[in-house]
C-alpha atoms as a PDB file:
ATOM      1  CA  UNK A   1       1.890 -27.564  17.818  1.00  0.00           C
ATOM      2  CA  UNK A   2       4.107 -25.687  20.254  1.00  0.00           C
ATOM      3  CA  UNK A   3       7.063 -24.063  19.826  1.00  0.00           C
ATOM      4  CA  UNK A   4       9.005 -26.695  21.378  1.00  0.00           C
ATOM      5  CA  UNK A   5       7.544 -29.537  19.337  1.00  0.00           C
ATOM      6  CA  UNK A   6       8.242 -27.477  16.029  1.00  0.00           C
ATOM      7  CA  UNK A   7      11.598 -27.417  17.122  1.00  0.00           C
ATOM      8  CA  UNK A   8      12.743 -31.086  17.871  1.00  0.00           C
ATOM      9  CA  UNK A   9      10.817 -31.889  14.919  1.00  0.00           C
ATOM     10  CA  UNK A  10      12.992 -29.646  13.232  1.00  0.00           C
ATOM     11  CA  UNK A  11      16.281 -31.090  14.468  1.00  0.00           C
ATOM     12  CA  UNK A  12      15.015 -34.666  13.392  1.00  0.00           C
ATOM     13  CA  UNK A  13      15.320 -33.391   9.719  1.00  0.00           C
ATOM     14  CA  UNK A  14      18.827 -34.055   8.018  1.00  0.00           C
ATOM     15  CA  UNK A  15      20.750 -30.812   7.848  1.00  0.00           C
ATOM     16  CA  UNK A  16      19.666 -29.851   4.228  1.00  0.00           C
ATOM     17  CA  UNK A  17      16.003 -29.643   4.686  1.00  0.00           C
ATOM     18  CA  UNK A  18      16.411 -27.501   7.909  1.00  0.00           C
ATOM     19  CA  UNK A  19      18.443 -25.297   5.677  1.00  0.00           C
ATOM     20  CA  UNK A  20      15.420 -25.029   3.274  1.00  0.00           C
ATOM     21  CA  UNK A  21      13.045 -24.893   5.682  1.00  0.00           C
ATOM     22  CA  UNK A  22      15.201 -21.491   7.406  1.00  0.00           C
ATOM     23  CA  UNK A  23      15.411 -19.826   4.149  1.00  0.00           C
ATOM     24  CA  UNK A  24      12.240 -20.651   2.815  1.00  0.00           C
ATOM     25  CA  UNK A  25      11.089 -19.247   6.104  1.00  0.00           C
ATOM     26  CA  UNK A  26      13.545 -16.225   5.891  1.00  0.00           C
ATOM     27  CA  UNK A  27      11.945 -15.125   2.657  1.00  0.00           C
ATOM     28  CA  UNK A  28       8.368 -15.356   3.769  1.00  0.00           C
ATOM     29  CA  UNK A  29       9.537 -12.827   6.453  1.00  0.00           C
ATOM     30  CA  UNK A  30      11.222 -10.449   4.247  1.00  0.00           C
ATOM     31  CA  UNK A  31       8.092 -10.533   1.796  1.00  0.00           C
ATOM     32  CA  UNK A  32       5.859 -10.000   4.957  1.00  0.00           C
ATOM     33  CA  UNK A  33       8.290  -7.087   6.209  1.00  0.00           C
ATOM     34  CA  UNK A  34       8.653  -5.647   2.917  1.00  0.00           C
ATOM     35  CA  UNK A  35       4.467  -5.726   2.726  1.00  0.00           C
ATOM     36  CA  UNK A  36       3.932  -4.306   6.220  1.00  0.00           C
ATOM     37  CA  UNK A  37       6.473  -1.199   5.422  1.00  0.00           C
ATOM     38  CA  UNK A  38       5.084  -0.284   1.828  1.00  0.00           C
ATOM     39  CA  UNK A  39       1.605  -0.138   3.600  1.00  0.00           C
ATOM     40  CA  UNK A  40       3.160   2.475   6.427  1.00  0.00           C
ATOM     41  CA  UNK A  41       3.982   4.235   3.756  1.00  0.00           C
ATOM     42  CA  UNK A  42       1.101   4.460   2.221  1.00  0.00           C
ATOM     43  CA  UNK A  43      -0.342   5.789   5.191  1.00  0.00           C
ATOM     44  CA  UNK A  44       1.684   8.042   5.479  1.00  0.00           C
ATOM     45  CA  UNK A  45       0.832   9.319   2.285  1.00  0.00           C
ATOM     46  CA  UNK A  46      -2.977   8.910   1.916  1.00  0.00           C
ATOM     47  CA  UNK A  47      -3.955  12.775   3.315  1.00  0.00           C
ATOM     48  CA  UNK A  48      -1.314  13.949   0.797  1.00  0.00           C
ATOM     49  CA  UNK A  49      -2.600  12.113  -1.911  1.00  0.00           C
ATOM     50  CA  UNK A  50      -6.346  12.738  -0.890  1.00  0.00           C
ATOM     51  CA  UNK A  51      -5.732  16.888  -0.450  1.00  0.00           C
ATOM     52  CA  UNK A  52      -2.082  18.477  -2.500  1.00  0.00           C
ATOM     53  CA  UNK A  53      -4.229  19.333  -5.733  1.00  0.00           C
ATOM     54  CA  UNK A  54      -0.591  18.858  -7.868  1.00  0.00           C
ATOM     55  CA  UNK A  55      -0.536  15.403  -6.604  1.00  0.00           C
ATOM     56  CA  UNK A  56      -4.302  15.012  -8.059  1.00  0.00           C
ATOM     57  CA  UNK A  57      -4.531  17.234 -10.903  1.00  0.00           C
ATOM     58  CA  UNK A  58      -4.068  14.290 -13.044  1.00  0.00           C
ATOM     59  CA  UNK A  59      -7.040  12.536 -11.934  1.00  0.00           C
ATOM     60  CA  UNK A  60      -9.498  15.185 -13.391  1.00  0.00           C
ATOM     61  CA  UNK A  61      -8.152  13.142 -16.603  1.00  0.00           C
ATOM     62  CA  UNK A  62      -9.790   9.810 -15.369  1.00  0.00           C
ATOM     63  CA  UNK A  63     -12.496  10.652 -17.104  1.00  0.00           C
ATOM     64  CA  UNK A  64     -11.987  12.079 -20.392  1.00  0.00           C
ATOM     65  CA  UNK A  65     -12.038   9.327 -23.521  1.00  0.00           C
ATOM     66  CA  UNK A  66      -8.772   8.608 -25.163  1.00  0.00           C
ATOM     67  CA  UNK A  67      -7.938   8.128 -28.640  1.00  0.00           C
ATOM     68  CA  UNK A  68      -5.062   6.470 -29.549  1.00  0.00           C
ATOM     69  CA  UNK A  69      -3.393   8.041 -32.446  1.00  0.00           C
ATOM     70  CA  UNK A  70      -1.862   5.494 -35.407  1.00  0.00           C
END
């Protein structure tokens, strides 16, 4: 469907569906923006993460078996 189509199908729609339908649509962009900048910022991250040894240290625990005390 083209862009133009979408949007005279749009205006056919009584005014409080095409006020859903921009909200709805608003929110799917701010959960797809929100997404898209918490991965840049994990890239940013990663060779910190991967290589500052106080950022790791903590890992070397992955390993060891924990008992939970009662």
């Amino acid at each position: 469907m083209q862009n133009i189509d979408l949007l005279e199908q749009i205006q056919r729609l009584p005014v409080s569906q095409q006020l859903f339908l921009i909200e709805e649509t608003l929110k799917f962009i701010q959960k797809e923006e929100a997404g898209h900048q918490m991965e840049l910022a994990a890239n940013v991250l990663y060779n910190d993460y991967v290589n500052d040894i106080e950022l790791t240290v903590f890992t070397l625990l992955d390993l060891e078996e924990f008992y939970e005390t009662k």
